[in-house]
C-alpha atoms as a PDB file:
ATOM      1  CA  UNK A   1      43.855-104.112  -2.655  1.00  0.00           C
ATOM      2  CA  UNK A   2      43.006-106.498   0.240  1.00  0.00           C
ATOM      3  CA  UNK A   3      45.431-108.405   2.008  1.00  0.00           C
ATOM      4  CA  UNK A   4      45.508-111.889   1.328  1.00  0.00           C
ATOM      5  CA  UNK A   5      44.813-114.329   4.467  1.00  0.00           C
ATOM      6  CA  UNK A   6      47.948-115.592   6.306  1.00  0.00           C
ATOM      7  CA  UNK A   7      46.229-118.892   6.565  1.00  0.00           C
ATOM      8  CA  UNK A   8      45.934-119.738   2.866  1.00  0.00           C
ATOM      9  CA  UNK A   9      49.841-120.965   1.955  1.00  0.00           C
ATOM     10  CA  UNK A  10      53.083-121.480   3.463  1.00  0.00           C
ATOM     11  CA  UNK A  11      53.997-117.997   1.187  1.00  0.00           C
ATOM     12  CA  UNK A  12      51.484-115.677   3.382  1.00  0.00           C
ATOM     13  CA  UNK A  13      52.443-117.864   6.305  1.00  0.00           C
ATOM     14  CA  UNK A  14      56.019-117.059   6.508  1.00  0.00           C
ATOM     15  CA  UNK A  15      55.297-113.493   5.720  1.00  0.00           C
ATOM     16  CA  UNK A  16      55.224-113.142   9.174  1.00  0.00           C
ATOM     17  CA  UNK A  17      58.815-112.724  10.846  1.00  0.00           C
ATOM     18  CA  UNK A  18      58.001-114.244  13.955  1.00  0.00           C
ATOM     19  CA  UNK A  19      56.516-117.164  12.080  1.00  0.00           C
ATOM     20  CA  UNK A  20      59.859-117.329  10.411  1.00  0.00           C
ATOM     21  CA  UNK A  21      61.697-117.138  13.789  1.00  0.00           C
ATOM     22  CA  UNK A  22      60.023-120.106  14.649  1.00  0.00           C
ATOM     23  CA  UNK A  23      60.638-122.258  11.904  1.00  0.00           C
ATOM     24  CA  UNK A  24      63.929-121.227  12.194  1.00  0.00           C
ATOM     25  CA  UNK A  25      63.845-122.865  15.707  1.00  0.00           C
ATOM     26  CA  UNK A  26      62.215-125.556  15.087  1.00  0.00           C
ATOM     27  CA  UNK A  27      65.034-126.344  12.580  1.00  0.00           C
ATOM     28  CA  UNK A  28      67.194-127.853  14.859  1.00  0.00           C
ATOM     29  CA  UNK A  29      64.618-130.325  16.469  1.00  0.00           C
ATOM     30  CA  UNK A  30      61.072-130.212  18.019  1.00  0.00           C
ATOM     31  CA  UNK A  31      60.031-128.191  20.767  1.00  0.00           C
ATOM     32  CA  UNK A  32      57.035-127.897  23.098  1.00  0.00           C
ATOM     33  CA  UNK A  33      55.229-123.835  22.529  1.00  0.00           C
ATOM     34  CA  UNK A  34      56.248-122.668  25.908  1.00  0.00           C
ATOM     35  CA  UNK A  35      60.063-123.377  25.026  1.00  0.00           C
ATOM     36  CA  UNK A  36      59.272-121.625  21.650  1.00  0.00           C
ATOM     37  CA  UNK A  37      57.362-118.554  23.307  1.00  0.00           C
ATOM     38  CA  UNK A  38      60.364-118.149  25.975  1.00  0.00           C
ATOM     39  CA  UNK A  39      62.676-118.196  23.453  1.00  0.00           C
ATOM     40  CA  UNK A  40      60.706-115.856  21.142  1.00  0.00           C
ATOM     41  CA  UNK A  41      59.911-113.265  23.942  1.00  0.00           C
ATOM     42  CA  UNK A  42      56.493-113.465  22.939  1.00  0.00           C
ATOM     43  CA  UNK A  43      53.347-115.181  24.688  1.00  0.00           C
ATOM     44  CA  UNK A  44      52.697-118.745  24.787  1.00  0.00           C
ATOM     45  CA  UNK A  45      48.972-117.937  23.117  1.00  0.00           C
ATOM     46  CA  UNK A  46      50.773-115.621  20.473  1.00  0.00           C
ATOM     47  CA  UNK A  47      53.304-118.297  20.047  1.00  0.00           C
ATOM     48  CA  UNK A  48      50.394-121.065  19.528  1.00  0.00           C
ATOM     49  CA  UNK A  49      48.260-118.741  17.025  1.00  0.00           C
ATOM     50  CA  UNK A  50      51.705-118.669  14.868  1.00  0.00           C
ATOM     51  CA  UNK A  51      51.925-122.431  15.265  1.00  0.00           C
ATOM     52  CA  UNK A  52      48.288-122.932  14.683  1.00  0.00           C
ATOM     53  CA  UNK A  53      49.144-120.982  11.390  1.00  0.00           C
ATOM     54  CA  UNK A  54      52.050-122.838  10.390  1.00  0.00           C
ATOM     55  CA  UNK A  55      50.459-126.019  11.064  1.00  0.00           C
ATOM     56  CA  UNK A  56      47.225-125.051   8.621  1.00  0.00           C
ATOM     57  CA  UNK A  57      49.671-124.553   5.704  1.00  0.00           C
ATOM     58  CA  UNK A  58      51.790-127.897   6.402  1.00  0.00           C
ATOM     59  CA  UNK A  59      55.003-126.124   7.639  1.00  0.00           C
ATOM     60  CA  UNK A  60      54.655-127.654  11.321  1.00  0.00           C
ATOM     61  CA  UNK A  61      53.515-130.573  12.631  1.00  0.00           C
ATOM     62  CA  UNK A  62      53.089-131.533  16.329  1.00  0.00           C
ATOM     63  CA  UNK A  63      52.575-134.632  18.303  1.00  0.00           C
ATOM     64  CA  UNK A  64      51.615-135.941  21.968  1.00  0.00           C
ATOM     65  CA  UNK A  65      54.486-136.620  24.337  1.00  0.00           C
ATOM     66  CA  UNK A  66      52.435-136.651  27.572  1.00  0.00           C
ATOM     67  CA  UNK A  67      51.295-133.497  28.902  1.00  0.00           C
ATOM     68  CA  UNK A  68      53.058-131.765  26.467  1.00  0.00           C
ATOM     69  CA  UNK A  69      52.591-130.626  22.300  1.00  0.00           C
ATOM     70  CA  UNK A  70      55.587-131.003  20.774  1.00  0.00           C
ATOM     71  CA  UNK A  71      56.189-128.919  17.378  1.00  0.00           C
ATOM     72  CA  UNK A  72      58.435-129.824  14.540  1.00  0.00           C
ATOM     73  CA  UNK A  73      59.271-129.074  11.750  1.00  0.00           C
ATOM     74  CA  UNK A  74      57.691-130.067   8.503  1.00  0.00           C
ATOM     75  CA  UNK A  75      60.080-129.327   5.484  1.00  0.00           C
ATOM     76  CA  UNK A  76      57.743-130.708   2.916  1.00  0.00           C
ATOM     77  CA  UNK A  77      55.627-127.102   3.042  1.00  0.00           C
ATOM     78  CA  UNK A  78      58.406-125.486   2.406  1.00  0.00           C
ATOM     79  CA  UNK A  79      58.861-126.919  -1.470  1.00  0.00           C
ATOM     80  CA  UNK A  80      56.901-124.114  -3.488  1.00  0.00           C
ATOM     81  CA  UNK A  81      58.369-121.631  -1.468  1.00  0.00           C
ATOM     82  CA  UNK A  82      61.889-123.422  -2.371  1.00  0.00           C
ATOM     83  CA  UNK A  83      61.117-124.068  -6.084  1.00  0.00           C
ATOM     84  CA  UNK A  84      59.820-120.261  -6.294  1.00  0.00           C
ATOM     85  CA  UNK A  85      63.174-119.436  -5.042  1.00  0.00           C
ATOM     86  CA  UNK A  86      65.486-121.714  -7.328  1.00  0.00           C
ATOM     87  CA  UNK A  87      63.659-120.104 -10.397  1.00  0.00           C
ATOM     88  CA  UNK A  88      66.240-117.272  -9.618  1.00  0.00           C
ATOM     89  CA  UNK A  89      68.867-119.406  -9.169  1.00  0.00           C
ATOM     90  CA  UNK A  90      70.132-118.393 -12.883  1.00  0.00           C
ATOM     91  CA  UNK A  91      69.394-114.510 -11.903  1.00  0.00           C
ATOM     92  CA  UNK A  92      72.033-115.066  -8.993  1.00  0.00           C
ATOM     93  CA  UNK A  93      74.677-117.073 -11.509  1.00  0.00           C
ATOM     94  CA  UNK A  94      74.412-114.575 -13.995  1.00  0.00           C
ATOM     95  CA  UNK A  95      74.898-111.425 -11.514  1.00  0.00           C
ATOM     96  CA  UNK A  96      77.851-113.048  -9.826  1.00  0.00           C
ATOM     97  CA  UNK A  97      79.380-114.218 -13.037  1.00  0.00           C
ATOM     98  CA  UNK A  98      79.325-110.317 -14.018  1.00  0.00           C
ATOM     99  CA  UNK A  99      80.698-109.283 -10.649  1.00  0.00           C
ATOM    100  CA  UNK A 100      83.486-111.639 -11.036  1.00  0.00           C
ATOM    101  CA  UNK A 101      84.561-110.793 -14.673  1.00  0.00           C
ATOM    102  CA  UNK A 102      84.351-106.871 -12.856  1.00  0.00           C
ATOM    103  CA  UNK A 103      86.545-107.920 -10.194  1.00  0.00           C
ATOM    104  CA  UNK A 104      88.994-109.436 -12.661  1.00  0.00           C
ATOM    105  CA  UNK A 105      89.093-106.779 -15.133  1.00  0.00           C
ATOM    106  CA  UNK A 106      89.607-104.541 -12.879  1.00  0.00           C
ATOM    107  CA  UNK A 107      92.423-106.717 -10.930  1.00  0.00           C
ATOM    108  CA  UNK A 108      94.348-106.508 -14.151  1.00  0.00           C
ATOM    109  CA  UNK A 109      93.904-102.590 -14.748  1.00  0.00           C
ATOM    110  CA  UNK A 110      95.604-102.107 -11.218  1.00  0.00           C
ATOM    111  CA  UNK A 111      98.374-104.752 -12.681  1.00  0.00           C
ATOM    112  CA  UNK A 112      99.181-102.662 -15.928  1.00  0.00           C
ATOM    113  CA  UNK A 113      99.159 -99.590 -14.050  1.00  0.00           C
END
């Protein structure tokens, strides 16, 4: 099966790890790419091809501030990866609801003991 492009949605985009480690820094406020890149330990031309990526699928945005590109954050790409997600948000209840009712049952075995 061929691999789907990175470039087509913010799913394939944040398949990536590094891509995630940057929207994970960019979380906390906009940043020019060499601030990203140092922080990253990776090249400022690797770290622009990620942000070039993100940035195609809507999950960065950047703007002018003089010499410099800053990079931010654009949360609004990140909705169908956040309503995929939530679909398992019952999933999650239900498992922990069954973990609990384990943790109780067995609390009270220990008690009659």
């Amino acid at each position: 099966m061929a691999r789907a492009a990175t470039t087509s949605d913010a799913f394939n985009a944040i398949a990536e790890p590094q891509r995630r480690d940057i929207l994970a820094l960019l979380r906390t406020g906009e940043r020019p790419v060499t601030e990203l890149a140092q922080e990253l330990g990776m090249s400022q031309p690797g770290a622009s091809k990620h942000l070039r990526v993100l940035r195609e699928v809507g999950l960065v945005r950047v703007r002018g501030a003089g010499k410099q590109r800053l990079y931010a954050l654009d949360a609004r790409g990140l909705r169908p990866v956040h309503e995929w997600v939530g679909g398992f948000e019952q999933f999650w209840n239900e498992t922990f609801d069954r973990l609990d009712t384990y943790v109780q049952d067995l609390k009270q075995s220990r008690q009659e003991e």
